[in-house]
PDB file of N, CA and C in Angstrom:
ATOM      1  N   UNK A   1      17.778 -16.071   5.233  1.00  0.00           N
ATOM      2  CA  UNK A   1      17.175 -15.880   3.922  1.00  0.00           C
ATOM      3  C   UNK A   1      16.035 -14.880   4.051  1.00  0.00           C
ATOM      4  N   UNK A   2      16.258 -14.113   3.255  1.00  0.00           N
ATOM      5  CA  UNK A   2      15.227 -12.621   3.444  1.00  0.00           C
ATOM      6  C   UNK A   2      14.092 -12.716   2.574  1.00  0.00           C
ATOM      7  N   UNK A   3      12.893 -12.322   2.650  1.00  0.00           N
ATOM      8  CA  UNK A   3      11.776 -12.605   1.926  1.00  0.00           C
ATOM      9  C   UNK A   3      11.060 -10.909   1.597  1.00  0.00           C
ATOM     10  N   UNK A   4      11.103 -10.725   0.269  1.00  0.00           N
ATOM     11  CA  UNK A   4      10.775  -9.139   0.443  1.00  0.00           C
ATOM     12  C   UNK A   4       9.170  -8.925  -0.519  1.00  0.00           C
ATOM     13  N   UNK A   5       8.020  -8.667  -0.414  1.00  0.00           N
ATOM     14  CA  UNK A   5       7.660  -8.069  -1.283  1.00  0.00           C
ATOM     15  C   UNK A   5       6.767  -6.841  -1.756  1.00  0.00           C
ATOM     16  N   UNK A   6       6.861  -6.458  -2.628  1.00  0.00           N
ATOM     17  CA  UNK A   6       6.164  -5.616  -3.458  1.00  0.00           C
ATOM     18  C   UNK A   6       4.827  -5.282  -3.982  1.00  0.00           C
ATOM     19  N   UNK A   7       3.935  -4.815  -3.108  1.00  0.00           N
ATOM     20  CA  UNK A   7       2.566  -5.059  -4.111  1.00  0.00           C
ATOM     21  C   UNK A   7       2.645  -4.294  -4.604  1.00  0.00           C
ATOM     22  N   UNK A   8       1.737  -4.376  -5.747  1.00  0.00           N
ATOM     23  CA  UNK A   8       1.140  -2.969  -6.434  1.00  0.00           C
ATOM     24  C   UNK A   8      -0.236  -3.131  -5.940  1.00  0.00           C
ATOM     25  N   UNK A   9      -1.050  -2.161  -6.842  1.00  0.00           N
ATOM     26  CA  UNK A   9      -2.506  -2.259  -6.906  1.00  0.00           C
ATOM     27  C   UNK A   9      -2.792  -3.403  -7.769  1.00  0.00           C
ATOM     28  N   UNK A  10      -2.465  -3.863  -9.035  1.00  0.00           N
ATOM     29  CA  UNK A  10      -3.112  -5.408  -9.525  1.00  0.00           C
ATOM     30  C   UNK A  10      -2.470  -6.527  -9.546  1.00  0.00           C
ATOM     31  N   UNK A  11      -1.120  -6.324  -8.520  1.00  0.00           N
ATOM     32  CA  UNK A  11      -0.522  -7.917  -8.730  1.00  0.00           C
ATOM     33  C   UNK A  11       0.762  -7.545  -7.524  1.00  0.00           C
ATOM     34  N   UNK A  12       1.484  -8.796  -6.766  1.00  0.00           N
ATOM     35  CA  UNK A  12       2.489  -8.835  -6.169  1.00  0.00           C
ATOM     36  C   UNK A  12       3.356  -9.258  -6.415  1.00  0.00           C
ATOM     37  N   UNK A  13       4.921  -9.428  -6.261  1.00  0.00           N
ATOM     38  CA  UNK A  13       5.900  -9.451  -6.951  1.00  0.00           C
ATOM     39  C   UNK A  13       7.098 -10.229  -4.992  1.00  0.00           C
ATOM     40  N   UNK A  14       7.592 -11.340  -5.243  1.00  0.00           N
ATOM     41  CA  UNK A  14       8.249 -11.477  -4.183  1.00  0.00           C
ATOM     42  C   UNK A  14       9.547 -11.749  -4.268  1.00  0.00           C
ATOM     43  N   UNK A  15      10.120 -11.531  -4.068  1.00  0.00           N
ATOM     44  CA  UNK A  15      11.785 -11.615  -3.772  1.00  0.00           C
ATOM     45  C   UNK A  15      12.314 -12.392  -2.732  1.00  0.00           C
ATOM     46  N   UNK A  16      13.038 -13.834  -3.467  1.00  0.00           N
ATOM     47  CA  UNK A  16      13.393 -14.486  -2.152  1.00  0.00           C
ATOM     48  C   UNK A  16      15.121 -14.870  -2.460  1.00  0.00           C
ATOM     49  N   UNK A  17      15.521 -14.672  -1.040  1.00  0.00           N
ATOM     50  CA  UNK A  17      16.763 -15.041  -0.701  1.00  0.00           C
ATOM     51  C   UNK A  17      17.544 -13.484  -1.085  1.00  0.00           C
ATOM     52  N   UNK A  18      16.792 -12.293  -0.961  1.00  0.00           N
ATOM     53  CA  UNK A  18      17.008 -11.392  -1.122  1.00  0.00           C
ATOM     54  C   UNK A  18      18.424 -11.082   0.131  1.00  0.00           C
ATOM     55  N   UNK A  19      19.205 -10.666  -0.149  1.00  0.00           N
ATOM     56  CA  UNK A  19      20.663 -10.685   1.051  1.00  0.00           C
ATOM     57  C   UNK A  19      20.785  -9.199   1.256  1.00  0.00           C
ATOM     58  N   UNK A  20      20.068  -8.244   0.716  1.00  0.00           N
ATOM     59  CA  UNK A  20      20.506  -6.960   0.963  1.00  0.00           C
ATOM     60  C   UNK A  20      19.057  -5.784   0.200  1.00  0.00           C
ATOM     61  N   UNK A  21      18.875  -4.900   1.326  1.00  0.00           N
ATOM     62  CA  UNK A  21      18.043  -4.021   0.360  1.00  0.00           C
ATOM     63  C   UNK A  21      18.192  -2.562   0.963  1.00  0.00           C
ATOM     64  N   UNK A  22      18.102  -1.645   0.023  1.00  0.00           N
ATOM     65  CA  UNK A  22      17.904  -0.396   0.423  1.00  0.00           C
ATOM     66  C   UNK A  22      16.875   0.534   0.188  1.00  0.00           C
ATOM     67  N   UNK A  23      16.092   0.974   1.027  1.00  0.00           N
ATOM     68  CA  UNK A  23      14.955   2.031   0.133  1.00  0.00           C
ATOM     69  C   UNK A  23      15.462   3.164   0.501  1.00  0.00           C
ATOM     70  N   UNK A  24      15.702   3.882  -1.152  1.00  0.00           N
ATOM     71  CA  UNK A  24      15.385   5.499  -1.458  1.00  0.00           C
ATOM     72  C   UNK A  24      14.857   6.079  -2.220  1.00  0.00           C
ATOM     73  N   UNK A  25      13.947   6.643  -1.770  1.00  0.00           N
ATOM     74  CA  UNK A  25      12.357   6.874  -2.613  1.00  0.00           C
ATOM     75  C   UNK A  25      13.096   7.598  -4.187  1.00  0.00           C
ATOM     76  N   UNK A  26      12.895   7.627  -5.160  1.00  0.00           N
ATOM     77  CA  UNK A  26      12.114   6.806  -5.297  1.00  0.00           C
ATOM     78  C   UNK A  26      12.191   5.268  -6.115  1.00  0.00           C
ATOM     79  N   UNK A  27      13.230   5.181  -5.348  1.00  0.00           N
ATOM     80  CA  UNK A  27      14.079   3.438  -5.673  1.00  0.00           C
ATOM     81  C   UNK A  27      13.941   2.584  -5.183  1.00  0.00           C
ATOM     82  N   UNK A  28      14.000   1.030  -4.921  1.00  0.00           N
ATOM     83  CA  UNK A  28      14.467   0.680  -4.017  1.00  0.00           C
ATOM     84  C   UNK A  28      15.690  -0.779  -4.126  1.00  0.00           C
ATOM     85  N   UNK A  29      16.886  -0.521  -3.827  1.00  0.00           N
ATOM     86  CA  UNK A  29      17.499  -1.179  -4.492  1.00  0.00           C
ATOM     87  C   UNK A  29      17.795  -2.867  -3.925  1.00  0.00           C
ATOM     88  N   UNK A  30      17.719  -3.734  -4.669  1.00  0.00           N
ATOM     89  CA  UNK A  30      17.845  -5.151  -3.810  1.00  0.00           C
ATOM     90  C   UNK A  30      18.714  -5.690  -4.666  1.00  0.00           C
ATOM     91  N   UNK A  31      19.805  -6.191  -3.716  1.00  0.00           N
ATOM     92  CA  UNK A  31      21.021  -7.004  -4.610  1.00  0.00           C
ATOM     93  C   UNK A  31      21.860  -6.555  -5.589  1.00  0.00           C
ATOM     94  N   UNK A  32      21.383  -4.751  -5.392  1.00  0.00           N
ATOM     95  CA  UNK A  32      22.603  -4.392  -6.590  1.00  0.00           C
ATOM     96  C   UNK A  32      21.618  -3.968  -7.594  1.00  0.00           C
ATOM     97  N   UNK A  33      20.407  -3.966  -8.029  1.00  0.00           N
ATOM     98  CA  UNK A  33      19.311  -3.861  -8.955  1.00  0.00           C
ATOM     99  C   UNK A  33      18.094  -3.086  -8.222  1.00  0.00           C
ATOM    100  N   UNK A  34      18.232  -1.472  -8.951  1.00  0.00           N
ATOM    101  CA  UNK A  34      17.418  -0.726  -8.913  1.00  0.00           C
ATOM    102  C   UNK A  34      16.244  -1.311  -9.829  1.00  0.00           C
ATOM    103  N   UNK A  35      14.764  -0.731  -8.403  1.00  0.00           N
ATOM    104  CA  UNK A  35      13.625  -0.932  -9.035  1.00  0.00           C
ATOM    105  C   UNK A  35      12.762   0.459  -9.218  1.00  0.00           C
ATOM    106  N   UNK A  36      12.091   0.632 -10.045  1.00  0.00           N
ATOM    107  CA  UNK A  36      11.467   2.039  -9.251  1.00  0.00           C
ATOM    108  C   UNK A  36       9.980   1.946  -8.316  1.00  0.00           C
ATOM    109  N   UNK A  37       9.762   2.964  -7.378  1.00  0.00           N
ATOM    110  CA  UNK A  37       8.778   2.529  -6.837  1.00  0.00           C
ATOM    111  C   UNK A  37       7.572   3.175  -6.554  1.00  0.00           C
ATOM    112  N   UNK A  38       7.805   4.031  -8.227  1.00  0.00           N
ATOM    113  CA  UNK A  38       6.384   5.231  -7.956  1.00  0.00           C
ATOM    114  C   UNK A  38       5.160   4.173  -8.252  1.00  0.00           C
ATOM    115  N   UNK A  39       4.953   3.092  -9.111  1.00  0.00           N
ATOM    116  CA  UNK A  39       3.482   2.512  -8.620  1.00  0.00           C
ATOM    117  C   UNK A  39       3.675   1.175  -7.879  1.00  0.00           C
ATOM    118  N   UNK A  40       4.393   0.861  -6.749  1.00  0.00           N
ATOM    119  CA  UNK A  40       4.340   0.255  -5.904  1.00  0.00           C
ATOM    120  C   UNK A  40       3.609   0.907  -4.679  1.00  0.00           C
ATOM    121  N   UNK A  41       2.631  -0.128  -4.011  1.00  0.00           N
ATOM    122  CA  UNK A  41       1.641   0.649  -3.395  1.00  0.00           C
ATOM    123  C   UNK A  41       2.451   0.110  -1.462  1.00  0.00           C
ATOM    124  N   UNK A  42       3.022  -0.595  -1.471  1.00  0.00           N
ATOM    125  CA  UNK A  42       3.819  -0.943  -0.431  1.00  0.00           C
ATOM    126  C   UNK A  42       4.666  -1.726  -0.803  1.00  0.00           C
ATOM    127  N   UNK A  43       6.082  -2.183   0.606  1.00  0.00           N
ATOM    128  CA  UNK A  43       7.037  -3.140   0.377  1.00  0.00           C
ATOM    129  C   UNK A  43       7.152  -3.852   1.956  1.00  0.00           C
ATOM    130  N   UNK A  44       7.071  -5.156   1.474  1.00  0.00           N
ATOM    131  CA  UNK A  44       6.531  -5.942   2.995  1.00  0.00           C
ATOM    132  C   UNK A  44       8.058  -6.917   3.332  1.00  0.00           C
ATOM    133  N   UNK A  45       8.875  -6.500   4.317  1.00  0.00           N
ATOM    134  CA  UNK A  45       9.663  -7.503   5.107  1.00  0.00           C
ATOM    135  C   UNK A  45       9.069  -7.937   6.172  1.00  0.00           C
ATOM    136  N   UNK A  46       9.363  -9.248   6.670  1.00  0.00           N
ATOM    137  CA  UNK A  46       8.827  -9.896   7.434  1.00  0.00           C
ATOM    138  C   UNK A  46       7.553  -9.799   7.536  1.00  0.00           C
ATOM    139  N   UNK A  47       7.532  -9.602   8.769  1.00  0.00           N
ATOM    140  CA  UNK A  47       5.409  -9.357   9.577  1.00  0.00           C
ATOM    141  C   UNK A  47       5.220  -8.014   9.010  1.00  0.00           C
ATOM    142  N   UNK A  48       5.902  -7.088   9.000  1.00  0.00           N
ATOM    143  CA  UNK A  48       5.732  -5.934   8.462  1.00  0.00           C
ATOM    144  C   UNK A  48       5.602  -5.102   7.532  1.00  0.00           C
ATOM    145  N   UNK A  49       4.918  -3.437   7.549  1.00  0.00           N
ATOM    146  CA  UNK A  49       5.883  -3.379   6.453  1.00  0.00           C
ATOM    147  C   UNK A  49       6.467  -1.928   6.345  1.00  0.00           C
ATOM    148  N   UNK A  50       7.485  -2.332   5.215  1.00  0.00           N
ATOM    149  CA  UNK A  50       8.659  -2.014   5.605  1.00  0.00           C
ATOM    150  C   UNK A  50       8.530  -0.435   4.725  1.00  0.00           C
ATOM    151  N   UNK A  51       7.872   0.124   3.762  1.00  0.00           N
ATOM    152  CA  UNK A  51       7.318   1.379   2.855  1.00  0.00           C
ATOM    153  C   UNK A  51       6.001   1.438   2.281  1.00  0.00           C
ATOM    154  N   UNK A  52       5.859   2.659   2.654  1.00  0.00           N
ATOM    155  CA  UNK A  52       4.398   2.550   2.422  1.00  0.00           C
ATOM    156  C   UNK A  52       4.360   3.582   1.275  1.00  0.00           C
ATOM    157  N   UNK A  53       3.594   3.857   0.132  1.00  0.00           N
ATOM    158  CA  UNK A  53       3.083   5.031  -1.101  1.00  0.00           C
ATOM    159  C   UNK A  53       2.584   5.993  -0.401  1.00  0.00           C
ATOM    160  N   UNK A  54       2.975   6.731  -0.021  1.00  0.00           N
ATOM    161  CA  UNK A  54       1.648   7.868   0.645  1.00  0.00           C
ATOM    162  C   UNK A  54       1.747   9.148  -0.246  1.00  0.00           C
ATOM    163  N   UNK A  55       1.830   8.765  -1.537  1.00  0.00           N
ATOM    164  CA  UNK A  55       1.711  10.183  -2.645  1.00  0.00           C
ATOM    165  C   UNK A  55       0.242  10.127  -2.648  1.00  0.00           C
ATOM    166  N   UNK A  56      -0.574  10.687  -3.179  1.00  0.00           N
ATOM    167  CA  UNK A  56      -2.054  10.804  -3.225  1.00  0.00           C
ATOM    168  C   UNK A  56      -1.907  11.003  -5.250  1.00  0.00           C
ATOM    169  N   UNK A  57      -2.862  10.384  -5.397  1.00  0.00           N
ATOM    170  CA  UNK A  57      -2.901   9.749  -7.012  1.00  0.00           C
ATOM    171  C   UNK A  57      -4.851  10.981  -7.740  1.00  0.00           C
TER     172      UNK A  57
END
């Protein structure tokens, strides 16, 4: 069971039992359902993480 999430800058967003994901900027798709991810400020699997924003705002 996969645990994925999303911060932004004012709130986090988690995804569980997530079975599949793909990031392509500037998408990232989980389960078949594109998200977009221009104000997502990272995306955290496991201990890690897994995309980072590095556009400059």
């Amino acid at each position: 069971m996969k645990s994925l999430i999303l911060d932004y800058d004012y709130a986090s967003v988690e995804y569980i039992g997530v079975k599949e994901f793909q990031i392509k900027y500037p998408y990232i798709t989980i389960d078949g359902k594109k998200i977009n991810l221009c104000d997502v400020k990272f995306v955290k699997y496991k201990n890690y993480i897994a995309w980072k924003n590095r556009r400059k705002k």
